[in-house]
PDB file of N, CA and C in Angstrom:
ATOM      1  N   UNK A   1     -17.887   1.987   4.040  1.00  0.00           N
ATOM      2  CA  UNK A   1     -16.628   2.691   4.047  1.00  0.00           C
ATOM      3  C   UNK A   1     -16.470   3.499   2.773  1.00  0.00           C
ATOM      4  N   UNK A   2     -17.282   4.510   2.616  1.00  0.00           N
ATOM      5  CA  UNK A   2     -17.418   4.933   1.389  1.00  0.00           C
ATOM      6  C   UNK A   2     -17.262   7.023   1.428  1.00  0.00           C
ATOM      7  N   UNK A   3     -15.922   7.289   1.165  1.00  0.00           N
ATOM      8  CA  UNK A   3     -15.461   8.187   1.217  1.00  0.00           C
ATOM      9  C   UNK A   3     -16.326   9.292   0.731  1.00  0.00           C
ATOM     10  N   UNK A   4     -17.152  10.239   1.161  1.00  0.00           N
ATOM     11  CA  UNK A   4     -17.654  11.286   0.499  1.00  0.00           C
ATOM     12  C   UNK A   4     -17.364  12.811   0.704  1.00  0.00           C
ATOM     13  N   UNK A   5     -17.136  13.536  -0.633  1.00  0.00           N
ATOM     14  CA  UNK A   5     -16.837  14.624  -0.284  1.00  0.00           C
ATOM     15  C   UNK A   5     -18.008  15.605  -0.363  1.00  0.00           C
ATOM     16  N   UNK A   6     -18.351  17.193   0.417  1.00  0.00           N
ATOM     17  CA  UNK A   6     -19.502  17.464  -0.014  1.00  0.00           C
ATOM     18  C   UNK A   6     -19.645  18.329  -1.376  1.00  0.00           C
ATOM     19  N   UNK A   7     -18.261  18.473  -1.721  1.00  0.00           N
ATOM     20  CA  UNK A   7     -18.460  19.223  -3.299  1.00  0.00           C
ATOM     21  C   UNK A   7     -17.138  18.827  -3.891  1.00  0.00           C
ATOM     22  N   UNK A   8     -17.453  19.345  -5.493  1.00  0.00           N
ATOM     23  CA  UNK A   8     -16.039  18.438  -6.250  1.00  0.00           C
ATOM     24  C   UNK A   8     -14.761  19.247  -5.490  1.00  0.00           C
ATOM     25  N   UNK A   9     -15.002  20.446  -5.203  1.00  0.00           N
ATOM     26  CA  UNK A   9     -13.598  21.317  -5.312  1.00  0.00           C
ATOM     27  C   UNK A   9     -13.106  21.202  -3.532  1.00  0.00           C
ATOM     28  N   UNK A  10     -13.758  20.779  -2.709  1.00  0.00           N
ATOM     29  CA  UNK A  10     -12.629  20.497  -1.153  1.00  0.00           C
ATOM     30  C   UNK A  10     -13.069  18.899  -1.431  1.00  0.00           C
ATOM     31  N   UNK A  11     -11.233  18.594  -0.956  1.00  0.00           N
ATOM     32  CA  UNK A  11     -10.537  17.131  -0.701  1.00  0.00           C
ATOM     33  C   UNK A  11     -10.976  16.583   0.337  1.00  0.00           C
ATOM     34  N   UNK A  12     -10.796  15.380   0.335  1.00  0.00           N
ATOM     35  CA  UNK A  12     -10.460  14.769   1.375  1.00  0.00           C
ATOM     36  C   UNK A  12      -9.589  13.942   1.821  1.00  0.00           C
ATOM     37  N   UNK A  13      -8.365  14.865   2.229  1.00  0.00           N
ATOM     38  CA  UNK A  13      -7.202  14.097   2.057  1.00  0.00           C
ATOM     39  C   UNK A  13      -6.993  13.327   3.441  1.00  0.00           C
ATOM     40  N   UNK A  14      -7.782  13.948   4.660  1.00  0.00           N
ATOM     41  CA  UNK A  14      -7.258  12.965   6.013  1.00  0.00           C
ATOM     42  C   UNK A  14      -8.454  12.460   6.532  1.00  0.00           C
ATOM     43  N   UNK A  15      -9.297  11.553   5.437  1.00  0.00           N
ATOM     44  CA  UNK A  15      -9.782  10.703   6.072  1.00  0.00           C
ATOM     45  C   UNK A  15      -9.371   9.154   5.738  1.00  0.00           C
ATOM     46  N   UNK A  16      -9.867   8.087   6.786  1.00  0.00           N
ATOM     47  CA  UNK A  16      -9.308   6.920   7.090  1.00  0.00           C
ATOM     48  C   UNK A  16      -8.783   6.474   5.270  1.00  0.00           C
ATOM     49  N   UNK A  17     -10.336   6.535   4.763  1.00  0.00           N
ATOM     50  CA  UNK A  17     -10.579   5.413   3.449  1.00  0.00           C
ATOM     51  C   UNK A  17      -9.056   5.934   2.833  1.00  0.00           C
ATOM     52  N   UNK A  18      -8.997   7.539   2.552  1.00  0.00           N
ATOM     53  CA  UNK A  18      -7.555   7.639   1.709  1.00  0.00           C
ATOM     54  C   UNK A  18      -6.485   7.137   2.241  1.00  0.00           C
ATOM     55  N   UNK A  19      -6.428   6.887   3.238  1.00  0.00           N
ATOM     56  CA  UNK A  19      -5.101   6.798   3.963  1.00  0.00           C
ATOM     57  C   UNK A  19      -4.653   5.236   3.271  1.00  0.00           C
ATOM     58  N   UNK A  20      -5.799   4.433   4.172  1.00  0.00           N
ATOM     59  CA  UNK A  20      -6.239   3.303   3.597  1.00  0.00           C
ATOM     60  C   UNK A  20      -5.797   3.082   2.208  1.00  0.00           C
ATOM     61  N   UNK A  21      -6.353   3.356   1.514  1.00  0.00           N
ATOM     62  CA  UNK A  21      -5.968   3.694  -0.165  1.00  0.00           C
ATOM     63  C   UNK A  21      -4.683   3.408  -0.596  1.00  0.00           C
ATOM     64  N   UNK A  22      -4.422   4.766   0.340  1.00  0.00           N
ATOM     65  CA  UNK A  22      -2.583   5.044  -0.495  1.00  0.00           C
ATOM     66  C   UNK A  22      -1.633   3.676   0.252  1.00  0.00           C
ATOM     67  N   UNK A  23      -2.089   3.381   1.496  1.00  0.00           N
ATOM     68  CA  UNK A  23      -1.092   2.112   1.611  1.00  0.00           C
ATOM     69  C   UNK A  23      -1.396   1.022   1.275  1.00  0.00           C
ATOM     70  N   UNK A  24      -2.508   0.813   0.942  1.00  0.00           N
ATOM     71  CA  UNK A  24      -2.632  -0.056   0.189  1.00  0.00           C
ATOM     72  C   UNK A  24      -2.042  -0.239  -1.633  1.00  0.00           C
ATOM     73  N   UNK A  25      -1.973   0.586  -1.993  1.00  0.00           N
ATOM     74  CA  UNK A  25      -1.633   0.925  -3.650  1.00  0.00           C
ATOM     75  C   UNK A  25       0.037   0.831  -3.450  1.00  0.00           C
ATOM     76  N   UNK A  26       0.678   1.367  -1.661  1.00  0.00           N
ATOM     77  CA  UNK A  26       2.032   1.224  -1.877  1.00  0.00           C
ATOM     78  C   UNK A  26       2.605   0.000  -2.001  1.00  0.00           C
ATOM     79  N   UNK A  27       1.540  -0.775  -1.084  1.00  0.00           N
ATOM     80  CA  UNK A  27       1.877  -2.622  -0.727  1.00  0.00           C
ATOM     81  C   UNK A  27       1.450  -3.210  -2.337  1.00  0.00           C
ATOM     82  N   UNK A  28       0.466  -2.755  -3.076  1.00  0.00           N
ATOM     83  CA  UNK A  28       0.452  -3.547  -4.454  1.00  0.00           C
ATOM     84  C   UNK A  28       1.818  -3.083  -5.496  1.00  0.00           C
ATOM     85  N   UNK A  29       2.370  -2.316  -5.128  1.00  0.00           N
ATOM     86  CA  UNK A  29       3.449  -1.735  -6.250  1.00  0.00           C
ATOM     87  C   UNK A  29       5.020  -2.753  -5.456  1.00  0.00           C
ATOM     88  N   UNK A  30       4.541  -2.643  -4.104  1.00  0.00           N
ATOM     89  CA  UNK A  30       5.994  -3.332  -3.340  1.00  0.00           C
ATOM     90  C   UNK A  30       5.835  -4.661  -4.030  1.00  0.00           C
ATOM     91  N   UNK A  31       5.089  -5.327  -4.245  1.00  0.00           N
ATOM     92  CA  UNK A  31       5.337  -6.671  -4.223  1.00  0.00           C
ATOM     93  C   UNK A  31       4.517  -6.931  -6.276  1.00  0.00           C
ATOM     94  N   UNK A  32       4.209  -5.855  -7.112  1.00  0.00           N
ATOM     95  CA  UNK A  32       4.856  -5.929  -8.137  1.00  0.00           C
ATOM     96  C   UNK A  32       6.013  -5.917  -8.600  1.00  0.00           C
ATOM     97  N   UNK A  33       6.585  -5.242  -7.858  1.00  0.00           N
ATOM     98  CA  UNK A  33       8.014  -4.817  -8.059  1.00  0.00           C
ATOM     99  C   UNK A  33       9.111  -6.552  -7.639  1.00  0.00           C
ATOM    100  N   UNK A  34       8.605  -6.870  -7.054  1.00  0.00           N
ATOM    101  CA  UNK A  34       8.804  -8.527  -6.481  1.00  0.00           C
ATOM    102  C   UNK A  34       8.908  -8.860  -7.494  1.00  0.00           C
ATOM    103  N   UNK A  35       7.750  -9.484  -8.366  1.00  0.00           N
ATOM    104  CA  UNK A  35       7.779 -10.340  -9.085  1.00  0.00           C
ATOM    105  C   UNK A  35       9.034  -9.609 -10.403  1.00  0.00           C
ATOM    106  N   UNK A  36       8.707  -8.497 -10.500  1.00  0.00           N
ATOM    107  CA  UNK A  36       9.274  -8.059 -11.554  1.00  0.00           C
ATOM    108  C   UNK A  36      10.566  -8.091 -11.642  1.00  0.00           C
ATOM    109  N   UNK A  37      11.076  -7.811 -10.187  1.00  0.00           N
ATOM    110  CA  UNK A  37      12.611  -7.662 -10.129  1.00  0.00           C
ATOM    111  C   UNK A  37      13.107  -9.324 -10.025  1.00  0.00           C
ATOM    112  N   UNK A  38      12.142 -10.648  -9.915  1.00  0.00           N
ATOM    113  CA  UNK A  38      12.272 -11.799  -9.858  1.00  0.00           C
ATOM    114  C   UNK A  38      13.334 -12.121 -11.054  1.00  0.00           C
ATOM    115  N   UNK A  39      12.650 -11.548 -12.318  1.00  0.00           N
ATOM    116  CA  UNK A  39      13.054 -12.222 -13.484  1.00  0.00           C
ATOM    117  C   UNK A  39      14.672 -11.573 -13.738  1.00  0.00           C
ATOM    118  N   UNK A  40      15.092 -10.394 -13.038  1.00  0.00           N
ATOM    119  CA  UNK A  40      15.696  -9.560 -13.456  1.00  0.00           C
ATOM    120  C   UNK A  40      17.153 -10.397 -12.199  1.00  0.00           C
ATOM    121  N   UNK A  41      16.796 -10.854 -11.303  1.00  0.00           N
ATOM    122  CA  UNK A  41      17.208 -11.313 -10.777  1.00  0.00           C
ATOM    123  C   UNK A  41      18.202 -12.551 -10.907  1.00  0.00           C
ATOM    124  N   UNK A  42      17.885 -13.390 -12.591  1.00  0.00           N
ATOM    125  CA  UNK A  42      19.096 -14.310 -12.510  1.00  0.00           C
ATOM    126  C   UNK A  42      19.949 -13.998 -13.166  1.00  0.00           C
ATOM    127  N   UNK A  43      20.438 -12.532 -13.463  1.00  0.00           N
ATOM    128  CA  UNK A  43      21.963 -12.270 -14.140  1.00  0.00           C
ATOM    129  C   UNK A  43      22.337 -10.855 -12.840  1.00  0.00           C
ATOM    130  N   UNK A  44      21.759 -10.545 -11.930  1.00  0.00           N
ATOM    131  CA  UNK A  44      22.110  -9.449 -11.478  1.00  0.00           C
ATOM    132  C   UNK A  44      21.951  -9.698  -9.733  1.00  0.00           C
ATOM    133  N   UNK A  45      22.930  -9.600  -9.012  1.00  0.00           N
ATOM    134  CA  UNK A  45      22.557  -9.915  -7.413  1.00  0.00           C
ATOM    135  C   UNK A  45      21.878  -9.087  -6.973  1.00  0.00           C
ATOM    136  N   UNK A  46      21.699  -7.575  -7.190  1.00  0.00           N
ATOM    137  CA  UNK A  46      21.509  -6.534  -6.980  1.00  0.00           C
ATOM    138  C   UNK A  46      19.877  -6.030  -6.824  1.00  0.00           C
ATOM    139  N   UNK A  47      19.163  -6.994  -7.953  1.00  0.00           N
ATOM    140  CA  UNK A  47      17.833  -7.062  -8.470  1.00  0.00           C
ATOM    141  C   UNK A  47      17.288  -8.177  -7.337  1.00  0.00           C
ATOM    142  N   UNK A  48      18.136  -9.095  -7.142  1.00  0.00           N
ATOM    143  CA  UNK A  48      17.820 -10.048  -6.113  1.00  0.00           C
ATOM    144  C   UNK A  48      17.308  -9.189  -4.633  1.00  0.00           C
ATOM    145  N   UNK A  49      18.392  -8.592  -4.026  1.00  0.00           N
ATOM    146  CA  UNK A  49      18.160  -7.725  -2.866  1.00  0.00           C
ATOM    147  C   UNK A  49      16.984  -6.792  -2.829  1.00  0.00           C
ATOM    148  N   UNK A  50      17.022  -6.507  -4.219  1.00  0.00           N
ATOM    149  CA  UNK A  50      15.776  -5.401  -4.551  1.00  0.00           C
ATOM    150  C   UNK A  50      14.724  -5.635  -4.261  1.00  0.00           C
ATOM    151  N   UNK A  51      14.513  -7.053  -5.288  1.00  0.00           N
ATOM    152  CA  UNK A  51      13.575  -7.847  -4.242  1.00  0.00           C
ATOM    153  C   UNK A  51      12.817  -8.402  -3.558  1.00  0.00           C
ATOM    154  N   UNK A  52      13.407  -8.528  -2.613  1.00  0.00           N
ATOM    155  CA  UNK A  52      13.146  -9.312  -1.032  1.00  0.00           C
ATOM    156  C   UNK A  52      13.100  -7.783  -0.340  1.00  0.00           C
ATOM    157  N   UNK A  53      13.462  -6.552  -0.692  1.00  0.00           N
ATOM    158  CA  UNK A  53      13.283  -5.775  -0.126  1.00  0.00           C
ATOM    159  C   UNK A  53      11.985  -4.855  -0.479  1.00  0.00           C
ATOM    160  N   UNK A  54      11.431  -5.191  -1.572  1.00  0.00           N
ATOM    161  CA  UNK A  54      10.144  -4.768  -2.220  1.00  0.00           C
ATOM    162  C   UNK A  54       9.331  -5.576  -1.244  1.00  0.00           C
ATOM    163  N   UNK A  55       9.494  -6.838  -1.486  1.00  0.00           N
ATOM    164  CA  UNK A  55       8.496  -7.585  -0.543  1.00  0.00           C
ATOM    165  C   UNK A  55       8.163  -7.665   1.214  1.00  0.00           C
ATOM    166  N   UNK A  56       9.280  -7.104   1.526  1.00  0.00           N
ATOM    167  CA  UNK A  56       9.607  -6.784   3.160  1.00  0.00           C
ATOM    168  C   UNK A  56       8.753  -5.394   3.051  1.00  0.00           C
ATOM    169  N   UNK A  57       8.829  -4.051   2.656  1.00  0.00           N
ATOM    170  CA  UNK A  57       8.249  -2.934   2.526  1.00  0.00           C
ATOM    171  C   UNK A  57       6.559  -3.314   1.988  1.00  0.00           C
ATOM    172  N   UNK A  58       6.010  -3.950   1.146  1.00  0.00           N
ATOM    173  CA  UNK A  58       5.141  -4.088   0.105  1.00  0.00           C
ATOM    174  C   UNK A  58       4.031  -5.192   1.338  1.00  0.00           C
ATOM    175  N   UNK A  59       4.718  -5.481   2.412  1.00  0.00           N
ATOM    176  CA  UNK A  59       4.193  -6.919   3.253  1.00  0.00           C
ATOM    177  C   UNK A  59       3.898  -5.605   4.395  1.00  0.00           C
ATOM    178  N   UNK A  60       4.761  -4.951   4.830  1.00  0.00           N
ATOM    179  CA  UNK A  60       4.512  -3.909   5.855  1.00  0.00           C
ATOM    180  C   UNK A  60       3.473  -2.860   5.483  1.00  0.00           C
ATOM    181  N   UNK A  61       3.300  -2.358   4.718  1.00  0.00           N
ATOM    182  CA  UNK A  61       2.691  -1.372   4.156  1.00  0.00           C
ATOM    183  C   UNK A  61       1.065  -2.378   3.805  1.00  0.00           C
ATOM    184  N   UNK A  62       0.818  -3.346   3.277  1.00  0.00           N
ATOM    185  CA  UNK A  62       0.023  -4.110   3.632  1.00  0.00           C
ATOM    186  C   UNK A  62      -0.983  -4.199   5.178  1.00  0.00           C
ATOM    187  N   UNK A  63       0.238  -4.148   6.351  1.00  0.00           N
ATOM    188  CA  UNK A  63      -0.262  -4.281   7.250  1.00  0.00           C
ATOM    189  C   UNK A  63      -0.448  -3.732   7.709  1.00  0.00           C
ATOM    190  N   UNK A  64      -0.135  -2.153   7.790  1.00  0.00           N
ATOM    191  CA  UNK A  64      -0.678  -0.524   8.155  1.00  0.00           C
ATOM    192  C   UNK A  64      -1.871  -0.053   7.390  1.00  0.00           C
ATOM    193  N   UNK A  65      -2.043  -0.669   5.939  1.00  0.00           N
ATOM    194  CA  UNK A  65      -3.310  -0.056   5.603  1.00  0.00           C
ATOM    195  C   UNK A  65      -4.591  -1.421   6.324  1.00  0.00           C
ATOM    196  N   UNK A  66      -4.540  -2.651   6.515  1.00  0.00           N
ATOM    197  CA  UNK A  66      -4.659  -3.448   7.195  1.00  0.00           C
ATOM    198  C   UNK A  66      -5.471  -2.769   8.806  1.00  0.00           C
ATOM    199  N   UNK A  67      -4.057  -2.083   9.486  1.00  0.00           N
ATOM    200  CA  UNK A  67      -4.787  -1.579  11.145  1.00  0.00           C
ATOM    201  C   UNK A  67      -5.396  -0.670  10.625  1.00  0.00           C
ATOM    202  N   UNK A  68      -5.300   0.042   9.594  1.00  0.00           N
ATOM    203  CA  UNK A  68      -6.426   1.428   9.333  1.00  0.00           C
ATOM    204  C   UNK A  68      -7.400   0.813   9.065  1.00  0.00           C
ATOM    205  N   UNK A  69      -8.030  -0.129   8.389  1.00  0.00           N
ATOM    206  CA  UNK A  69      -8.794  -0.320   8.118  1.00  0.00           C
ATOM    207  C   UNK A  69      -9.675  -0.948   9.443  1.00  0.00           C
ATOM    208  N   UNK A  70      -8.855  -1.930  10.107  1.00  0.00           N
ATOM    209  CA  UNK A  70      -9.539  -2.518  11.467  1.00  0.00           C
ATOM    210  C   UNK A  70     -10.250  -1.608  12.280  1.00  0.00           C
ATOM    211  N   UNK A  71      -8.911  -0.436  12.107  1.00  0.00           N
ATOM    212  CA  UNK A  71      -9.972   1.175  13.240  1.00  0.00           C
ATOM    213  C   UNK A  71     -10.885   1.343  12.864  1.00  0.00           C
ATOM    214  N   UNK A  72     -10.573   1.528  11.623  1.00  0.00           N
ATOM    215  CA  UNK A  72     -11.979   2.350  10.780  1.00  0.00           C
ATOM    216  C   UNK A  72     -13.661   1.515  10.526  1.00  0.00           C
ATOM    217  N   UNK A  73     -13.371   0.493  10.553  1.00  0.00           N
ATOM    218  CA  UNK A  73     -14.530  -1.124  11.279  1.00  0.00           C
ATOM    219  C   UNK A  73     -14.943  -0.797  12.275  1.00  0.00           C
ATOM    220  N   UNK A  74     -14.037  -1.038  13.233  1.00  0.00           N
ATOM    221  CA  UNK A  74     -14.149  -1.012  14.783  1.00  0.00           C
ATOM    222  C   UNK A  74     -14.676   0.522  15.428  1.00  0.00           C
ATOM    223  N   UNK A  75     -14.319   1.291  15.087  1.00  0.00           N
ATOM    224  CA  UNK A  75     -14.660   2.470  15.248  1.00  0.00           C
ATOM    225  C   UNK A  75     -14.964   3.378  13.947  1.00  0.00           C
ATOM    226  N   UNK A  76     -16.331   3.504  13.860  1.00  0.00           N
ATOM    227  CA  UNK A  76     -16.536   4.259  12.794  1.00  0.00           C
ATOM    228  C   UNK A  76     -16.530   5.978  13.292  1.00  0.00           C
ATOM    229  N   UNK A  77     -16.227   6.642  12.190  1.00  0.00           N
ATOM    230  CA  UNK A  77     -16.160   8.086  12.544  1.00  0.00           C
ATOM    231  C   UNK A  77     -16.981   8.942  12.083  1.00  0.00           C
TER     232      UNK A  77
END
């Protein structure tokens, strides 16, 4: 699963691996943001909601880069 482009200067912005990538990097920031907003959480309710709502987004986003990746196994392109 190893993204190649054929020169430095064209992207490759719509294939699987990036896609892959970016939701994955969104699900590691959702559920940094967890722990972080944890501590912030025992003088503020607000940080509390924050969250459980980092971790609800950060758990989903997990599981979309997750089916990309299953396609991209299962069916190579």
């Amino acid at each position: 699963m190893l993204a190649v482009s054929f020169s430095f200067y064209h992207s490759i912005y719509f294939e699987f691996s990036l896609c892959l990538s970016v939701w994955n990097f969104v699900g590691a920031v959702g559920f940094t943001l967890c722990g972080a907003l944890g501590y912030a959480s025992s003088s503020n309710s607000k940080a509390l909601y924050q969250s459980a709502l980092s971790t609800f987004w950060g758990g989903w986003a997990f599981l979309i880069g997750s089916v990309i990746q299953l396609y991209e196994v299962v069916n190579p392109v």
